[in-house]
Each structure stands twice: as C-alpha cells, then as structure tokens.
C-alpha atoms as a PDB file:
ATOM      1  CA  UNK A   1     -50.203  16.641   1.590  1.00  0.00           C
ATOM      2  CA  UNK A   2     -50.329  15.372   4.616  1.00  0.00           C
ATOM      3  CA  UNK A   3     -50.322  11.541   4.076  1.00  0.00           C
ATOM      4  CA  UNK A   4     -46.971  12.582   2.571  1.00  0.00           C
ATOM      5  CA  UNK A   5     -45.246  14.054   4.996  1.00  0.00           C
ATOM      6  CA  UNK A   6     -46.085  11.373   7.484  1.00  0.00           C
ATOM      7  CA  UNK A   7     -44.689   8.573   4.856  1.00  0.00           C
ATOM      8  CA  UNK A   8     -41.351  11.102   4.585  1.00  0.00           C
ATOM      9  CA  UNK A   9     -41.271  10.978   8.742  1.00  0.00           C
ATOM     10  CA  UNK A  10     -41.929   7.449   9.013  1.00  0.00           C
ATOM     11  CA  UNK A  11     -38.922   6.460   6.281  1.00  0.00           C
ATOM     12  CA  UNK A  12     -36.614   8.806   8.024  1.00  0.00           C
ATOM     13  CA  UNK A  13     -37.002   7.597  11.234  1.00  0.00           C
ATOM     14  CA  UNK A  14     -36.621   4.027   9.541  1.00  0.00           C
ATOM     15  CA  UNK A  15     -33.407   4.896   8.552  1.00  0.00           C
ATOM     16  CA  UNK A  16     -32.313   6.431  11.240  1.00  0.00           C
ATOM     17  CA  UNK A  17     -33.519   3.476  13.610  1.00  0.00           C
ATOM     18  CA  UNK A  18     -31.213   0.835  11.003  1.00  0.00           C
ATOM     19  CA  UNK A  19     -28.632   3.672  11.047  1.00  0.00           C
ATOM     20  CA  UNK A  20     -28.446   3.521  15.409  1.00  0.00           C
ATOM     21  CA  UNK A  21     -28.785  -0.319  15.338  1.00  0.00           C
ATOM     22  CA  UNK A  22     -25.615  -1.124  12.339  1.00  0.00           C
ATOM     23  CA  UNK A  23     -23.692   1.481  14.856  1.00  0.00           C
ATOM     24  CA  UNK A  24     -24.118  -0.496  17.898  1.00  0.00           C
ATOM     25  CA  UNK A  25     -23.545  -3.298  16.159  1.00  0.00           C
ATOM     26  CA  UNK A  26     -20.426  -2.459  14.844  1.00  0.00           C
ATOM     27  CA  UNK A  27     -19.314  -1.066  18.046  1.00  0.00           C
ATOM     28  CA  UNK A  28     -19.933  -4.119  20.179  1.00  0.00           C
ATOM     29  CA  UNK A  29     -17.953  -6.222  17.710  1.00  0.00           C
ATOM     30  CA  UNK A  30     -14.978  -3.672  17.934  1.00  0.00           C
ATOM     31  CA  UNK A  31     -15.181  -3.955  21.498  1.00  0.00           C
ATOM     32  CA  UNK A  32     -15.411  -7.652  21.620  1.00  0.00           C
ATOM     33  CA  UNK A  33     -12.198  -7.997  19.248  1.00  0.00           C
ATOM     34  CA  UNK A  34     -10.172  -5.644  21.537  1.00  0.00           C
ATOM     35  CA  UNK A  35     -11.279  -6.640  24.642  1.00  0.00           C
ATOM     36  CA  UNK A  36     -10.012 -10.125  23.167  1.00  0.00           C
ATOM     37  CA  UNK A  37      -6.395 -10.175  21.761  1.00  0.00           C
ATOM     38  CA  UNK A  38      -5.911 -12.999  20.153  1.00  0.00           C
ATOM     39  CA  UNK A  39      -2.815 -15.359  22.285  1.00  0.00           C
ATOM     40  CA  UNK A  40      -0.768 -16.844  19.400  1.00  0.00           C
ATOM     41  CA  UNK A  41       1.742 -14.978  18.142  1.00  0.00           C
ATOM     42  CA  UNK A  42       3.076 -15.635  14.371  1.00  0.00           C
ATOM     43  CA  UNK A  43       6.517 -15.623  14.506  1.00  0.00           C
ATOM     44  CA  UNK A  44       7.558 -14.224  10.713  1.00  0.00           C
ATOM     45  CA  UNK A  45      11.038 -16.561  10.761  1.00  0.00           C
ATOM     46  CA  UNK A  46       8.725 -19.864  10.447  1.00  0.00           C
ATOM     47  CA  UNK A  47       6.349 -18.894   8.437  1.00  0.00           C
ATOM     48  CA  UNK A  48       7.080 -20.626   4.740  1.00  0.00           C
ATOM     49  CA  UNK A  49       5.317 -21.858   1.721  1.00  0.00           C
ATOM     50  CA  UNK A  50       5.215 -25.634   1.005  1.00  0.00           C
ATOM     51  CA  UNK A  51       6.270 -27.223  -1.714  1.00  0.00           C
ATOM     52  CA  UNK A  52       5.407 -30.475  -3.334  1.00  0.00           C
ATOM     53  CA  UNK A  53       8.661 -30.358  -4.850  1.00  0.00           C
ATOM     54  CA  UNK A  54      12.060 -31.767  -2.978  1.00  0.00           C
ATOM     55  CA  UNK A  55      14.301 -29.496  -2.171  1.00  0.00           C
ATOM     56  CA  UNK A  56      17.432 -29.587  -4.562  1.00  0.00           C
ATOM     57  CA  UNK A  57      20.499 -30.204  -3.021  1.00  0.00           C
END
C-alpha cells in the first residue's frame, strides 16, 4: 500500500510542478506583451480590401 501512495505523491507533485511552470510561463509572456505596446497604429479609414478588379467608373 505503500508503493502506492508514494506513486499518487510523486504524480501530484508532477502536476503541480508543470502546473507552477505553464503559470510562469504564461505570466512572463503577459508581461513581456504589456511591457511592449506595439508603435504602429492602424488607422481604420485606410484599411481596404484589394481587388483584382478595376474600379467601375
């Protein structure tokens, strides 16, 4: 019973170890982005599809 309980220990504190590391992870790429804002600035009024067509007059 007690081989067991030490494999139950073992994968919980497996988890919990990839559980602390995706969570650091995560937050040092959330603080990268804000720390970063990004310098261009889309401007909705020129943004447009292209067309292969001419435009009809």
């Amino acid at each position: 019973m007690e081989n067991r309980d030490d494999k139950l220990i073992a994968l919980i504190g497996l988890l919990s170890a990839c559980l602390v590391c995706v969570c650091v992870l995560f937050t040092m790429t959330w603080l990268s982005d804000v720390r970063h804002p990004s310098d261009q600035f889309v401007d909705a009024q020129s943004c447009y599809t292209k067309s292969d067509h001419p435009a009809r007059p």
